[in-house]
N, C-alpha and C. Protein backbone atom coordinates (compact mmCIF):
# COMPACT_ATOMS: atom_id res chain seq x y z
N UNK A 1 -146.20 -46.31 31.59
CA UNK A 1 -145.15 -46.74 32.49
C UNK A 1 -144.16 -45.59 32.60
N UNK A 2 -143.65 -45.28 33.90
CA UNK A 2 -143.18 -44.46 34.02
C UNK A 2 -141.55 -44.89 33.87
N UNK A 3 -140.35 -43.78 33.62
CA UNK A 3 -138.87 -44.24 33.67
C UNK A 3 -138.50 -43.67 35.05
N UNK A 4 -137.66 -44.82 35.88
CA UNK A 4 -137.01 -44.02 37.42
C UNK A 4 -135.89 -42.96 36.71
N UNK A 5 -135.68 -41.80 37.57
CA UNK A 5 -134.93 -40.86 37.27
C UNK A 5 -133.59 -41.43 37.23
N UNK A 6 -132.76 -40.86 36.22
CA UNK A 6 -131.51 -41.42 36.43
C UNK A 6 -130.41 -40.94 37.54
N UNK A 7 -129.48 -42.14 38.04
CA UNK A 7 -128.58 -41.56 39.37
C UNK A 7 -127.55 -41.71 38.63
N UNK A 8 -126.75 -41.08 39.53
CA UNK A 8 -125.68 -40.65 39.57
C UNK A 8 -124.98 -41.57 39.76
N UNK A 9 -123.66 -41.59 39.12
CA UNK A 9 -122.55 -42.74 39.43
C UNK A 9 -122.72 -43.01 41.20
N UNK A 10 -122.35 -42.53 41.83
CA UNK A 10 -122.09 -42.67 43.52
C UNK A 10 -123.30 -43.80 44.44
N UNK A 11 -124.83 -43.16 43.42
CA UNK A 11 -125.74 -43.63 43.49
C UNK A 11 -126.85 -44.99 43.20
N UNK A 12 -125.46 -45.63 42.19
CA UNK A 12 -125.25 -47.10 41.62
C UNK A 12 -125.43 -47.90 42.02
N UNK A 13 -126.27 -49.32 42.25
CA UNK A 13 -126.43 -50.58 43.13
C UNK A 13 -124.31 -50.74 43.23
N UNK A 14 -123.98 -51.11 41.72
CA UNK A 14 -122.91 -51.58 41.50
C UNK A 14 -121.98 -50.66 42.21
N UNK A 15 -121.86 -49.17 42.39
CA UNK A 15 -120.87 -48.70 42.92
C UNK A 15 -121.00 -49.20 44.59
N UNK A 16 -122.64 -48.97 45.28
CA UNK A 16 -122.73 -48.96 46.79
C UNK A 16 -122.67 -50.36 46.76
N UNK A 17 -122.48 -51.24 46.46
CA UNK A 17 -121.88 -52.91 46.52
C UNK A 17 -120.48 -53.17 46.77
N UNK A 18 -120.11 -52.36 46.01
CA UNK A 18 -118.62 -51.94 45.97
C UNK A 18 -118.14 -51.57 47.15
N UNK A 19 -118.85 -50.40 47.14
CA UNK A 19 -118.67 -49.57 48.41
C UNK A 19 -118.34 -50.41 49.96
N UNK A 20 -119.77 -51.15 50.01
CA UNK A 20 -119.63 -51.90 51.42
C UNK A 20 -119.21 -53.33 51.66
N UNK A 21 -118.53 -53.94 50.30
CA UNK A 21 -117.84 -55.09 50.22
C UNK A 21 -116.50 -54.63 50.61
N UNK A 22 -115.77 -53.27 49.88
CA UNK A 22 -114.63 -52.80 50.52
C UNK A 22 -114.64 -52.32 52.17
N UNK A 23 -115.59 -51.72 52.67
CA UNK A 23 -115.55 -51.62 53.78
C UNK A 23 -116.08 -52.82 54.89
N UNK A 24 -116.65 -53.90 54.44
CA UNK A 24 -116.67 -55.01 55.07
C UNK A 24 -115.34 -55.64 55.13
N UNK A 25 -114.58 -55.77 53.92
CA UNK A 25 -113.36 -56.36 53.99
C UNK A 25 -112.20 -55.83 55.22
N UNK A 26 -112.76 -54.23 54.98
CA UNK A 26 -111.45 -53.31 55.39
C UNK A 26 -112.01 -53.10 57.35
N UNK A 27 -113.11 -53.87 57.81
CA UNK A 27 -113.21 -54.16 59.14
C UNK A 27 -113.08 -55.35 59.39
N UNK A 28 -112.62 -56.35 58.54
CA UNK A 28 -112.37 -57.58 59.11
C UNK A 28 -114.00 -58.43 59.12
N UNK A 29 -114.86 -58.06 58.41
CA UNK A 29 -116.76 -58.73 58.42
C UNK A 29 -116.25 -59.98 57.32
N UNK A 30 -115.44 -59.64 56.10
CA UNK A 30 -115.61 -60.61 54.76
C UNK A 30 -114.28 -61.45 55.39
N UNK A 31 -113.86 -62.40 55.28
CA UNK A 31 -112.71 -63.67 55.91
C UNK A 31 -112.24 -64.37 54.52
N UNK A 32 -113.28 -65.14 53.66
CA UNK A 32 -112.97 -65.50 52.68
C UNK A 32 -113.50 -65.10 51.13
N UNK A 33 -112.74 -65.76 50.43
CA UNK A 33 -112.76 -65.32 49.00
C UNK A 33 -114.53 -65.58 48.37
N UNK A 34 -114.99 -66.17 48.94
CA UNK A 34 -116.12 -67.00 48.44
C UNK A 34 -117.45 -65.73 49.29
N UNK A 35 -117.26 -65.18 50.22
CA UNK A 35 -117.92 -64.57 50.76
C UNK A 35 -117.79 -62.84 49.94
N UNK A 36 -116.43 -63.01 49.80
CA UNK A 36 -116.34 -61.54 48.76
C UNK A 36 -117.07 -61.64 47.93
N UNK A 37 -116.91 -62.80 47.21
CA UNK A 37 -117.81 -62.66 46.33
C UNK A 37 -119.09 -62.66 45.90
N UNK A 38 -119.66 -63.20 46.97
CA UNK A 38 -121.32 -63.40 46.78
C UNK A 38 -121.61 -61.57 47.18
N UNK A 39 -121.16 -60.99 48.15
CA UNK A 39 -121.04 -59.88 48.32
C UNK A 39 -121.15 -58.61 47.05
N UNK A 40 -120.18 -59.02 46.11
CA UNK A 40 -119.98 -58.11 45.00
C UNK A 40 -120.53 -58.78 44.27
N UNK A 41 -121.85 -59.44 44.45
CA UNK A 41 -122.38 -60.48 43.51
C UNK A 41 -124.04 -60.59 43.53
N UNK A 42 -123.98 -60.56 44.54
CA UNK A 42 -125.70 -60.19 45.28
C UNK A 42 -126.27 -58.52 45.07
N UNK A 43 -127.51 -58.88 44.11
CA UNK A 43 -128.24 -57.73 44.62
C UNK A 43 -128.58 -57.54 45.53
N UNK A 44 -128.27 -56.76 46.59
CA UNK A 44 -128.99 -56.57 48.02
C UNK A 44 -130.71 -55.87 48.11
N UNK A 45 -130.09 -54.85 47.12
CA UNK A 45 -131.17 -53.82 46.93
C UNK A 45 -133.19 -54.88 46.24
N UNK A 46 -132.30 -56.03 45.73
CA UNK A 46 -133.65 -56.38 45.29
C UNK A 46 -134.45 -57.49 46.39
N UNK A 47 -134.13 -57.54 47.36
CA UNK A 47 -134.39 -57.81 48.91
C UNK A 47 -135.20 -57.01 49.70
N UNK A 48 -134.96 -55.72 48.92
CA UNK A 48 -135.88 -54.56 49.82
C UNK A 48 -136.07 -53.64 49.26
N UNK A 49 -137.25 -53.72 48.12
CA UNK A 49 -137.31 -53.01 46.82
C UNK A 49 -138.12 -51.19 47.48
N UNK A 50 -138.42 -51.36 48.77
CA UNK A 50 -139.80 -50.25 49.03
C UNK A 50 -138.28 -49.35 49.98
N UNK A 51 -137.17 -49.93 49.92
CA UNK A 51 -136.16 -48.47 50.61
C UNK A 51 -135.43 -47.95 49.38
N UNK A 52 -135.04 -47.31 49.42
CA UNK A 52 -133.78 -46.12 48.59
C UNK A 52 -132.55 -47.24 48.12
N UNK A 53 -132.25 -47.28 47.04
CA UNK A 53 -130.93 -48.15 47.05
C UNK A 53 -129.84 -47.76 48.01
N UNK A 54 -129.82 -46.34 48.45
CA UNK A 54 -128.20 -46.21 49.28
C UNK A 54 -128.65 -47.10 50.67
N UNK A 55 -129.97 -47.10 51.23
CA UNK A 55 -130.32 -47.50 52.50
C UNK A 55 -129.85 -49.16 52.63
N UNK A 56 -130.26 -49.93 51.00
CA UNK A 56 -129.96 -51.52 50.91
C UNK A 56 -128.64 -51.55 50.97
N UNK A 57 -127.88 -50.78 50.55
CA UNK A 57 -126.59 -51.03 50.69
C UNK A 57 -125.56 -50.30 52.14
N UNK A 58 -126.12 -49.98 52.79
CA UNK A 58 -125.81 -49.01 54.07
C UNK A 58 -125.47 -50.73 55.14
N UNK A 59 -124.88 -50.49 56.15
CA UNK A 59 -123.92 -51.37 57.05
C UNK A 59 -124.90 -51.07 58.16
N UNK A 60 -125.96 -51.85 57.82
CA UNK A 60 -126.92 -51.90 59.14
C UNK A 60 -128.41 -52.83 58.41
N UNK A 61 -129.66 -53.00 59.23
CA UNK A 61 -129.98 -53.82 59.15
C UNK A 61 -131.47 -53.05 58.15
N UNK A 62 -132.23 -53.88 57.45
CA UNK A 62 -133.07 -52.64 57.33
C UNK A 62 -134.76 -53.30 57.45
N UNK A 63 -135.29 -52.54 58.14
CA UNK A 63 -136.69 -52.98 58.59
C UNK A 63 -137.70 -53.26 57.33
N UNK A 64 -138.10 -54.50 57.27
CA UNK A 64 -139.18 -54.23 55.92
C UNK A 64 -140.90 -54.54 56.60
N UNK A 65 -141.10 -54.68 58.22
CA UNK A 65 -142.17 -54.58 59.13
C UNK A 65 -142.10 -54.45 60.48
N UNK A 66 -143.17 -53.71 60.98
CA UNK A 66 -143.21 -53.03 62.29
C UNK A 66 -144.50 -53.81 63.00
N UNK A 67 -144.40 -54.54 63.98
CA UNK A 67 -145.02 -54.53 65.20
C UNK A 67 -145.96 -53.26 65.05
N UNK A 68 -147.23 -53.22 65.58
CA UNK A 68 -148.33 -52.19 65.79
C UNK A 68 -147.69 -51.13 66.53
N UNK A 69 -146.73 -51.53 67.51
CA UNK A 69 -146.02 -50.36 68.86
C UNK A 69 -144.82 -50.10 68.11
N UNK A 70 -144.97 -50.05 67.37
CA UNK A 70 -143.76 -49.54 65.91
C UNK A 70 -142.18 -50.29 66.16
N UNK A 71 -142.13 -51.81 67.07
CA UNK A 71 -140.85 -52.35 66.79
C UNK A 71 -140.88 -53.10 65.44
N UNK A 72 -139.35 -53.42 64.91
CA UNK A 72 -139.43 -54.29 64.26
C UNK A 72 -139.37 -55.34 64.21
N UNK A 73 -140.44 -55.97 63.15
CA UNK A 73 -140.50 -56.81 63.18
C UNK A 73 -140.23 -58.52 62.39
N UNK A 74 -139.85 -57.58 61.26
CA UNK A 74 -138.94 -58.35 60.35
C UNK A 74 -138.02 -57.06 59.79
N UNK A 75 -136.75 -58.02 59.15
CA UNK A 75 -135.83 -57.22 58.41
C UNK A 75 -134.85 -58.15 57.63
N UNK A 76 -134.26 -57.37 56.73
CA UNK A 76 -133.18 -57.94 55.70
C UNK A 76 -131.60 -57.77 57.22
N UNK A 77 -131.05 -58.81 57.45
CA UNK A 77 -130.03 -58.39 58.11
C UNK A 77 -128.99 -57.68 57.98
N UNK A 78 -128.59 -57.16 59.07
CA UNK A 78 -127.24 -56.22 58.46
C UNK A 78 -126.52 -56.97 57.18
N UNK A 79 -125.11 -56.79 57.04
CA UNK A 79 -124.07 -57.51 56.04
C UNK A 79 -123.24 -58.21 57.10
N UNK A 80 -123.42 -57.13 58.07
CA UNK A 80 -122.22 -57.53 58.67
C UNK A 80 -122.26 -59.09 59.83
């Protein structure tokens, strides 16, 4: 069994959670207390284990299948 390389603080589920719960808040996406928190509470990243953690935590939507004509065709939804 192999060990994943270690990241870097910046590179953290827990920091990029952080990251886009503050910037959800700070556009007006999070409203209540209960939503912050599932936010800083939810693994996102384990929703969509085959992208990069910064991509699960990024403010957009992320494709986990493509249509044959390469649309998508399922995805984890944005946050926002």
């Amino acid at each position: 069994m192999s060990t994943p390389p270690p990241t870097t603080q910046q590179h953290e589920p827990r920091t990029l959670r952080s990251r886009l719960s503050d910037q959800l808040l700070a556009t007006g996406h999070i409203r209540t207390p209960a939503v912050e928190a599932a936010f800083r509470t939810v693994l996102r990243h384990t929703y969509a284990p085959e992208v990069p953690v910064e991509t699960a935590y990024a403010a957009d939507v992320i494709p986990t299948r493509h249509a044959p004509d390469g649309r998508i065709s399922s995805s984890v939804s944005a946050p926002w």
